[in-house]
N, C-alpha and C. Protein backbone atom coordinates (compact mmCIF):
# COMPACT_ATOMS: atom_id res chain seq x y z
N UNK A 1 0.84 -1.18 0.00
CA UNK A 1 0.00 0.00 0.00
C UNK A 1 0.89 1.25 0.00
N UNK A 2 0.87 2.13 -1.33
CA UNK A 2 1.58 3.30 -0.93
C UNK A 2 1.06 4.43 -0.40
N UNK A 3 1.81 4.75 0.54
CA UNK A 3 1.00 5.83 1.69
C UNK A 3 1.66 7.22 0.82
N UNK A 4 1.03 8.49 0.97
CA UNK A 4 1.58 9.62 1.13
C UNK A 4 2.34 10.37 1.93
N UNK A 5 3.46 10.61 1.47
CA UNK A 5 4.27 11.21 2.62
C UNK A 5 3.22 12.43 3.46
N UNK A 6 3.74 12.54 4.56
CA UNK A 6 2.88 13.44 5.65
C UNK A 6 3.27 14.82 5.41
N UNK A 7 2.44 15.96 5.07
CA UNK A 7 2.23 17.04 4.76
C UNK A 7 2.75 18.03 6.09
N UNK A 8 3.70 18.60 6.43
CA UNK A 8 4.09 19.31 7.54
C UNK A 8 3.17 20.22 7.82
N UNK A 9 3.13 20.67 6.55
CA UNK A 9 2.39 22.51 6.83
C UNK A 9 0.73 21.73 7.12
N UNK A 10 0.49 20.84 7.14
CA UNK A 10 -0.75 20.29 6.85
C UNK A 10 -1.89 20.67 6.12
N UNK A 11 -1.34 21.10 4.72
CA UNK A 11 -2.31 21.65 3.59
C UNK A 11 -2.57 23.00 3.66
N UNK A 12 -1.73 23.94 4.46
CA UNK A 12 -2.34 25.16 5.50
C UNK A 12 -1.45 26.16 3.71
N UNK A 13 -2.41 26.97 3.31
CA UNK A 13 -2.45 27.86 2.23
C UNK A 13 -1.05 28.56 2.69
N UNK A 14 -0.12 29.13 2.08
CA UNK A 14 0.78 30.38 2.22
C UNK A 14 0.22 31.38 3.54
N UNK A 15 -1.12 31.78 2.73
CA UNK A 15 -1.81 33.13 3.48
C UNK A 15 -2.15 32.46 4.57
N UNK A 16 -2.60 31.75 4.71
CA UNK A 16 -3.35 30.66 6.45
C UNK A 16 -1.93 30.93 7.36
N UNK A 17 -0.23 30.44 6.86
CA UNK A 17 0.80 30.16 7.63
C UNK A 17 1.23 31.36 7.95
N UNK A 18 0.81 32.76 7.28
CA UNK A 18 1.21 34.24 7.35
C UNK A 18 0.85 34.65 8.84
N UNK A 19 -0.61 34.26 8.16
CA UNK A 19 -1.34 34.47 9.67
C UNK A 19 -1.36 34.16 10.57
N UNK A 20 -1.20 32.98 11.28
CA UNK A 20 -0.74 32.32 12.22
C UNK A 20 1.28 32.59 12.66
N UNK A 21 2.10 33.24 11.75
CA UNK A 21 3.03 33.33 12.43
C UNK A 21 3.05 34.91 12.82
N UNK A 22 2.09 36.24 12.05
CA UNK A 22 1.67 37.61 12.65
C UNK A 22 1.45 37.43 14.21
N UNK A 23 0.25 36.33 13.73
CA UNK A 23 -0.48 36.50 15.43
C UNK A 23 0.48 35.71 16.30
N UNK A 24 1.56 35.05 16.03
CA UNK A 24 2.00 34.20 17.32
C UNK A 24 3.75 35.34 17.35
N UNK A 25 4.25 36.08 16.42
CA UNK A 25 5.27 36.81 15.86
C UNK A 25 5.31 38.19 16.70
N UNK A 26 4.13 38.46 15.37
CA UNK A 26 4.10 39.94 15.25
C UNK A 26 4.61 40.62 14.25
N UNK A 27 4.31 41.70 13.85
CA UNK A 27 4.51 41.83 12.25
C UNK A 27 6.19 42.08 12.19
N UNK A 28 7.09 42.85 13.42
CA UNK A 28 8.18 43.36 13.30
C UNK A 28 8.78 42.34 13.76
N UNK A 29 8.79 42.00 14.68
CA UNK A 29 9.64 40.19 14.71
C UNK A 29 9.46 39.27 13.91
N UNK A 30 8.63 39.40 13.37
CA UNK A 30 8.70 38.07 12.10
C UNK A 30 9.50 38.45 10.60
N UNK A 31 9.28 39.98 10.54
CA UNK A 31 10.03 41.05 9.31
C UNK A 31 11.59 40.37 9.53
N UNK A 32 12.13 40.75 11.33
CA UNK A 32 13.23 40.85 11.69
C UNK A 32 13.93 39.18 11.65
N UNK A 33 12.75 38.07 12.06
CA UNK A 33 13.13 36.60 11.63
C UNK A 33 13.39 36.39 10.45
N UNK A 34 12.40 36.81 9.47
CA UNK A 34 13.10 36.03 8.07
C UNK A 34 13.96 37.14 7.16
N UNK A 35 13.90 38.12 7.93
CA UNK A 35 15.11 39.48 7.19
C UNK A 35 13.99 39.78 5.80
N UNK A 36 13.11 39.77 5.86
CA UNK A 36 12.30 40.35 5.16
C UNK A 36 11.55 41.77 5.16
N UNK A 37 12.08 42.87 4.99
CA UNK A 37 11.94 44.26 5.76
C UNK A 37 10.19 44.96 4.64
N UNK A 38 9.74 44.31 4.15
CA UNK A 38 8.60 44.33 3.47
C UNK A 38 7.44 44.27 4.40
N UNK A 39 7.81 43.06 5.64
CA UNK A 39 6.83 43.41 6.82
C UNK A 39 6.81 44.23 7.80
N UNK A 40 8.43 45.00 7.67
CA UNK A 40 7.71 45.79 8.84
C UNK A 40 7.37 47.48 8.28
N UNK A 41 8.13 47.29 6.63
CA UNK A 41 7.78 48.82 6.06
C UNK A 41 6.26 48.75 5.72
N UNK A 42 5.53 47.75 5.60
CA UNK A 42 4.17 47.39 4.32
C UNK A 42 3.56 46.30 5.45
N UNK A 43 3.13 46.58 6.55
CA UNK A 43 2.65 45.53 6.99
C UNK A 43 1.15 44.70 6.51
N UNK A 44 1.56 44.52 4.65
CA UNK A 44 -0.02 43.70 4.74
C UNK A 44 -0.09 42.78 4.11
N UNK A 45 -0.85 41.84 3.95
CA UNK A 45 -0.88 40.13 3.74
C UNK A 45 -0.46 40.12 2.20
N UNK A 46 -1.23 41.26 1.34
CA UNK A 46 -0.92 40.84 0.37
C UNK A 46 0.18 41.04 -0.35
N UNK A 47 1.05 42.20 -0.32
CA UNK A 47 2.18 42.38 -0.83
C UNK A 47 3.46 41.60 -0.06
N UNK A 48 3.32 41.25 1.26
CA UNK A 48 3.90 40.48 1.52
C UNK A 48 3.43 38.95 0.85
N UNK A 49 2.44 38.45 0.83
CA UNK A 49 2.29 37.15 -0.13
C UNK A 49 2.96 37.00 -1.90
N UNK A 50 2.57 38.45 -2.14
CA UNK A 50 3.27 38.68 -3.50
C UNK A 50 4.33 38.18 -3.34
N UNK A 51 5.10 39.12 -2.27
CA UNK A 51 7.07 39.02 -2.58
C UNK A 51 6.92 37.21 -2.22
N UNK A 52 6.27 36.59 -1.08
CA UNK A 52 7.03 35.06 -0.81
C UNK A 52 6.68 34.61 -2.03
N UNK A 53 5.38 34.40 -2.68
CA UNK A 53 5.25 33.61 -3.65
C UNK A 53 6.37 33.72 -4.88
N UNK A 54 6.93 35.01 -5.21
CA UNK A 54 7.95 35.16 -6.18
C UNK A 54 9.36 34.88 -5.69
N UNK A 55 9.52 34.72 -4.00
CA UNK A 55 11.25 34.76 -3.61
C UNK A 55 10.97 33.01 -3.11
N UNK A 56 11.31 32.33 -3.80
CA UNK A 56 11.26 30.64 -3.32
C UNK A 56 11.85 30.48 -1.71
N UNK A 57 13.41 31.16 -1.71
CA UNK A 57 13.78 31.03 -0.11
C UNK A 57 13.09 31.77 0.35
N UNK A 58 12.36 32.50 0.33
CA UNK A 58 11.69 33.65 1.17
C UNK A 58 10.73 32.64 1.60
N UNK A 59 9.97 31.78 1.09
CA UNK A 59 8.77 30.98 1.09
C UNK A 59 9.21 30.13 2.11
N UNK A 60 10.44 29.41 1.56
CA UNK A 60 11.11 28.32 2.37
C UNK A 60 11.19 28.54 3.76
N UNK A 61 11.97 29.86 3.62
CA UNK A 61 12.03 30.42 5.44
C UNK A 61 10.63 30.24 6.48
N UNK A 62 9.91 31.09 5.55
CA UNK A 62 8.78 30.86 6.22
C UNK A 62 7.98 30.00 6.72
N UNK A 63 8.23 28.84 5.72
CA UNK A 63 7.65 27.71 6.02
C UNK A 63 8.17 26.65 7.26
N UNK A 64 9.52 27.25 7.03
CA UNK A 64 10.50 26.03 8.22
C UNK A 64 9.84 27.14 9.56
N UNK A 65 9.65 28.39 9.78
CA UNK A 65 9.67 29.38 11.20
C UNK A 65 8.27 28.54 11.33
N UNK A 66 7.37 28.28 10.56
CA UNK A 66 6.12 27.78 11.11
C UNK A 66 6.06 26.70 11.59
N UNK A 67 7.07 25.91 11.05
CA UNK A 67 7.00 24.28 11.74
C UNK A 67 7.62 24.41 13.05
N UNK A 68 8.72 25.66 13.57
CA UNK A 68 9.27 25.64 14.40
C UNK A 68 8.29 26.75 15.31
N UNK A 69 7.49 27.12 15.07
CA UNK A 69 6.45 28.07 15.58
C UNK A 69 5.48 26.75 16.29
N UNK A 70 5.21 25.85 15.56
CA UNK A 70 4.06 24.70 15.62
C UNK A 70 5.34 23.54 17.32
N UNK A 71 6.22 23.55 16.81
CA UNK A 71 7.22 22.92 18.28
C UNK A 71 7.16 23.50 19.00
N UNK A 72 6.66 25.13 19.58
CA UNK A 72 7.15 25.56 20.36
C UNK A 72 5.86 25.97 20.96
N UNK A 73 4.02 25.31 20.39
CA UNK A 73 3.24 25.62 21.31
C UNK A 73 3.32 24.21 22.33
């Protein structure tokens, strides 16, 4: 039986993982975690979604701070 490997982010959209690391972050500590200075000049979902969806490591970062956001409730 081939199983599917297990989904970390657990299917959770880009914009869903944004949100959940704002509210557990904050918009200037999370700017200052992934060195992304777009959140703390422009604090809003969508131009920040713009830039991750076009910067692949930008995405990446984000995605690993959430799994390590998700260890640390």
């Amino acid at each position: 039986m081939n199983q599917k490997p297990k989904d970390p982010l657990h299917g959770k959209t880009l914009e869903m993982i944004l949100k959940e690391l704002v509210d557990f972050y904050g918009w200037e500590q999370l700017g200052n975690m992934i060195t992304i200075r777009c959140f703390t000049h422009d604090p809003s979902i969508k131009s920040s979604l713009t830039f991750l969806r076009k910067t692949p490591w930008a995405r990446t970062k984000v995605e690993n701070l959430y799994l390590y956001m998700l260890e640390q409730l």
